[in-house]
Protein backbone atom coordinates (compact mmCIF):
# COMPACT_ATOMS: atom_id res chain seq x y z
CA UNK A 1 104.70 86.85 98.51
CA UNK A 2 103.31 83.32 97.55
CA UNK A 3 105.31 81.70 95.28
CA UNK A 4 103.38 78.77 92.45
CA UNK A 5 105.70 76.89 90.11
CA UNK A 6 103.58 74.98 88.17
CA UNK A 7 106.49 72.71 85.98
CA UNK A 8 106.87 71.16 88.53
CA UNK A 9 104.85 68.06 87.14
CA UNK A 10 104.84 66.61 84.03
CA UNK A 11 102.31 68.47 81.50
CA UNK A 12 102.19 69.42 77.89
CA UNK A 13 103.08 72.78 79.54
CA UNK A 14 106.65 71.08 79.57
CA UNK A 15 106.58 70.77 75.75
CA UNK A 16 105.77 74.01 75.22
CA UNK A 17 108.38 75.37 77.52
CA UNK A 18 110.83 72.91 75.62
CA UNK A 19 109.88 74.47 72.22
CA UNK A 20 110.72 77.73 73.36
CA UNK A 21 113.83 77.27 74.14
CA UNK A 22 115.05 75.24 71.09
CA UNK A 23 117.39 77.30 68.70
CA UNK A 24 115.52 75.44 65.72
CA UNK A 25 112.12 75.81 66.96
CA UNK A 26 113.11 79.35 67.66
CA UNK A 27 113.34 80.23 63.92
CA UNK A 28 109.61 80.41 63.12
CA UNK A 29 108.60 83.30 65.02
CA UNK A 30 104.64 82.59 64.49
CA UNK A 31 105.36 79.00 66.61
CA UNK A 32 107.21 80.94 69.06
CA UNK A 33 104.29 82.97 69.35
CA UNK A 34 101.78 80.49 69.76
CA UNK A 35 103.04 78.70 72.30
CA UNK A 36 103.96 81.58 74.30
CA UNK A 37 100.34 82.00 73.74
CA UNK A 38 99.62 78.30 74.98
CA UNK A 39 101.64 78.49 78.36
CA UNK A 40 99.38 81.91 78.76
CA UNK A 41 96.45 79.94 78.43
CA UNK A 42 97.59 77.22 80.79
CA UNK A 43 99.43 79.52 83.24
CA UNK A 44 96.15 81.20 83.72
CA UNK A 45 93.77 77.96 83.98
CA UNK A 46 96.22 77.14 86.90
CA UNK A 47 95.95 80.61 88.49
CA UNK A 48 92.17 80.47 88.04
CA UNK A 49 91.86 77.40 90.74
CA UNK A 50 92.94 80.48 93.69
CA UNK A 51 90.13 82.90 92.44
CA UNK A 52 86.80 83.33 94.24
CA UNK A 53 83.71 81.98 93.09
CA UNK A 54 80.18 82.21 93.79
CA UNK A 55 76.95 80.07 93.68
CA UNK A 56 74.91 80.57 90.09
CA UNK A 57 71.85 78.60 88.71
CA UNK A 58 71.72 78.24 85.23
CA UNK A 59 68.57 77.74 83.32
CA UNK A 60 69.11 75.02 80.71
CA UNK A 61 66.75 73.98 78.05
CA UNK A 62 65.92 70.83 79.88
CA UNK A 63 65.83 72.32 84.39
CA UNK A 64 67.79 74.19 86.22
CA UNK A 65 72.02 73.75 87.08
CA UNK A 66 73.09 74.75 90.50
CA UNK A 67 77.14 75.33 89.61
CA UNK A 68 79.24 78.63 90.05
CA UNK A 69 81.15 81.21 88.48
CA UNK A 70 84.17 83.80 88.77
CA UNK A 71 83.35 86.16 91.31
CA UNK A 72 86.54 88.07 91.09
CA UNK A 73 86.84 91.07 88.91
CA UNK A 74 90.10 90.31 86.81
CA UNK A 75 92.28 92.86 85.10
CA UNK A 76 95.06 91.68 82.91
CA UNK A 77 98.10 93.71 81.93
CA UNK A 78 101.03 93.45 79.89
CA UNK A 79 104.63 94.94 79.65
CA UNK A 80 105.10 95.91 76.55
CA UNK A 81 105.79 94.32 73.52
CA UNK A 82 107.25 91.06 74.84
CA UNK A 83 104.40 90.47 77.38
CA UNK A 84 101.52 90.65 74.57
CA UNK A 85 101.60 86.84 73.08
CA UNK A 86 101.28 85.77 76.93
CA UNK A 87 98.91 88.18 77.43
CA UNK A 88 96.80 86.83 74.56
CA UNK A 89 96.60 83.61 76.30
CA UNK A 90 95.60 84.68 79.62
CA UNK A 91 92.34 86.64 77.88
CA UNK A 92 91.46 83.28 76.30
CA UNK A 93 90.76 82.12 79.66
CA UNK A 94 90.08 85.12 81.66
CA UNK A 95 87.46 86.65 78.03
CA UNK A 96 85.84 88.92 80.28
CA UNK A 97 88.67 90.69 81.96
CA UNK A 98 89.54 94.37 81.49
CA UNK A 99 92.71 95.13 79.51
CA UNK A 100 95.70 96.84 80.57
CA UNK A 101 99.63 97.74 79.16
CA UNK A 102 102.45 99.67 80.33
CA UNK A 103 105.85 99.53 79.06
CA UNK A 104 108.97 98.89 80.82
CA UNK A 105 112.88 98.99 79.21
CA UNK A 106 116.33 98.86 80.48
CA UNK A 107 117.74 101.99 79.33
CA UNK A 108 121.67 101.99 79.39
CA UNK A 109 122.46 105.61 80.29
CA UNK A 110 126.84 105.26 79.87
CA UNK A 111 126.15 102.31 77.55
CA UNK A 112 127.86 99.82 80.22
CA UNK A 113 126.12 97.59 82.07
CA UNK A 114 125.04 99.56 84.40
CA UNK A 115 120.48 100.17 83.53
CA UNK A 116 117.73 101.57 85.24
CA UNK A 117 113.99 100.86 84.09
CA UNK A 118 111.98 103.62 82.60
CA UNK A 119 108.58 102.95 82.77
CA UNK A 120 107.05 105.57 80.17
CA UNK A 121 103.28 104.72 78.93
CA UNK A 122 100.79 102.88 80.72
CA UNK A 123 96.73 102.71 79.36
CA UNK A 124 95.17 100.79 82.40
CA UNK A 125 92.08 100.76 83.86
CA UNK A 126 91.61 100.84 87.61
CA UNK A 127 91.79 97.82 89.83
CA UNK A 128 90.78 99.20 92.88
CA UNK A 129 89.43 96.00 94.74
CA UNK A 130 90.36 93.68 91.74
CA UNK A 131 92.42 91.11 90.85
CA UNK A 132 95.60 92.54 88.90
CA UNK A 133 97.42 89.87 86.77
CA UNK A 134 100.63 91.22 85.79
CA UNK A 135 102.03 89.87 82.97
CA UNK A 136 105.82 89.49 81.38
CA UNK A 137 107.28 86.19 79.88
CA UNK A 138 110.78 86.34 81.76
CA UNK A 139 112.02 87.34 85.24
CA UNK A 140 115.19 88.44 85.63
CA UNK A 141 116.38 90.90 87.82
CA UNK A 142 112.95 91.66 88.80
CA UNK A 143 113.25 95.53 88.75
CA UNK A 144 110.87 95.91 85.99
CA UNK A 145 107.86 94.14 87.61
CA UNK A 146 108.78 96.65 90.67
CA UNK A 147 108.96 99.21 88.82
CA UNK A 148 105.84 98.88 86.91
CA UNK A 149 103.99 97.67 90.06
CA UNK A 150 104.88 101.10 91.85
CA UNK A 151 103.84 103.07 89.07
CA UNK A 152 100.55 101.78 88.32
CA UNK A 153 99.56 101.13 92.02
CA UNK A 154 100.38 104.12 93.37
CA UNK A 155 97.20 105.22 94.40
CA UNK A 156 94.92 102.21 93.66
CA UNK A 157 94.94 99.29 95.99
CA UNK A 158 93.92 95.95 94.04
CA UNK A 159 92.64 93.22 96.33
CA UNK A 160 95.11 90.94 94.96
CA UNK A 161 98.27 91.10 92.97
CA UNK A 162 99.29 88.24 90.66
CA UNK A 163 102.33 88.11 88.31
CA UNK A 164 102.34 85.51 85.95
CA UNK A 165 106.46 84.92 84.52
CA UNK A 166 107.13 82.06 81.85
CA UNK A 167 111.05 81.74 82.90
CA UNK A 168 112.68 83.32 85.89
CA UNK A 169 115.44 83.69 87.72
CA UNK A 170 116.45 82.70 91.24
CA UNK A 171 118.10 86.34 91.49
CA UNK A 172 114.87 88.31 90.23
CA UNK A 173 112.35 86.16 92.88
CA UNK A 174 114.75 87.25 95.53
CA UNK A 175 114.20 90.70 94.76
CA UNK A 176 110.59 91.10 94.45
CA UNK A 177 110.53 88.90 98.08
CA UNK A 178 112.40 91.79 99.12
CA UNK A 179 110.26 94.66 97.56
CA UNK A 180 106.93 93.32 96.51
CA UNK A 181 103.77 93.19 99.54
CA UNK A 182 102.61 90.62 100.87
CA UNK A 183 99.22 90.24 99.08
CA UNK A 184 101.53 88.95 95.59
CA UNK A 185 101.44 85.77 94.14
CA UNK A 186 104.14 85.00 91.81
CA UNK A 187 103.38 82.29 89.27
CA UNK A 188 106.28 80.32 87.24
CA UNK A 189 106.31 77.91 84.50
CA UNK A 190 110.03 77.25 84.80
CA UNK A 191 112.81 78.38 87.42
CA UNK A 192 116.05 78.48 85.86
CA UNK A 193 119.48 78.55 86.92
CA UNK A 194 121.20 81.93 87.35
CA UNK A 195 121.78 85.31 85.73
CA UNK A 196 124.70 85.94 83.78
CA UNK A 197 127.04 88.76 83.96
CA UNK A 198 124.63 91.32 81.95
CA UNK A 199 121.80 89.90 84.24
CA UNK A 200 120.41 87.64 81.04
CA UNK A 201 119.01 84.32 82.03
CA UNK A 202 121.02 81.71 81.92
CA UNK A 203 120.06 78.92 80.08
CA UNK A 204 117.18 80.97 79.43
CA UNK A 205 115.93 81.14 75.89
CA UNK A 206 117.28 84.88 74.41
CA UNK A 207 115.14 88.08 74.32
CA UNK A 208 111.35 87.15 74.08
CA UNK A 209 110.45 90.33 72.43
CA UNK A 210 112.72 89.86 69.22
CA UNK A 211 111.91 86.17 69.29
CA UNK A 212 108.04 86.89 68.93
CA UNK A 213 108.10 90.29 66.85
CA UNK A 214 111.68 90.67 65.13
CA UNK A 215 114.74 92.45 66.73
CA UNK A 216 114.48 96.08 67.10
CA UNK A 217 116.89 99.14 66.38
């Protein structure tokens, strides 16, 4: 797996990330949106840069432009709900990729700590031979991205896999080294420090999902 951080420099992507994060900031949920949205959009100019492209001319009203263009099919898809804002970003840039979402929760069985993932609904359309962008705001443990990745690749074979994280976790990167293929490219807007003791990121910024769309039952 190749890894891309891409905070790493100084960019407004920074600011963004900062906003985020901030408790205060954190109470409008339509901001928190929006610049989810934002780091989609720049996440997935920075991913663009590793795509193929091939030689075009363009007719414009005054000769002819020899340039080029996205040769790559793209397919983008969400986990469901929190991935969506991010998701909205990345079709900004990628407007003529195909669409897909799955869903992905930790489901407490003894109500411990102890979770395993359920993936239950996917709508997808094949990437056999495509680029797959897979796309959820936080890494943590990283068993949901496995866990989604073996259920919606189980028989297609994309040509490339790309997951595109706003915050992760040392602990989850670890894992999906140790379970992901070797075609993967993980992108990250900011590496954080650790997980805490029920696997949240720590500092982190709270649970995306309720920060975007309201807490749930």
């Amino acid at each position: 797996m190749t890894l891309h951080y891409i905070s790493e420099n100084n960019s407004i992507l920074n600011h963004f990330l900062a906003q985020i994060r901030d408790v205060t900031i954190q109470k409008d949920s339509m901001r928190f949106r929006k610049n989810i949205e934002r780091i989609g959009e720049i996440m997935a100019y920075e991913l663009s840069k590793t795509l193929q492209y091939k030689a075009i001319d363009v007719t414009t009203p005054l000769g002819i432009k020899h340039t080029t263009t996205l040769a790559d099919s793209v397919v983008l898809c969400s986990i469901l709900r929190a991935g969506l804002a991010l998701h909205t970003g990345f079709m900004t840039i990628f407007d003529d990729a195909e669409n897909g979402f799955v869903s992905a929760y930790r489901h407490h069985p003894n109500n411990d700590a102890f979770f395993e993932i359920l993936v239950e609904y996917q709508a997808a359309p094949s990437f056999e031979n495509k680029n797959l962008i897979l796309i959820d705001p936080m890494l943590a443990t990283g068993q949901s991205i496995v866990a989604v990745l073996n259920k919606l690749h189980l028989e297609q074979k994309p040509k490339e896999i790309h997951i595109a994280v706003v915050i992760a976790a040392p602990e989850g990167i670890t894992y999906l080294e140790e379970n992901l293929p070797a075609n993967c490219h993980l992108w990250v807007a900011a590496l954080d420090e650790k997980l805490n003791e029920k696997n949240y990121i720590i500092p982190g910024l709270g649970d995306a999902g309720d920060l975007a769309y309201g807490s749930k039952l």
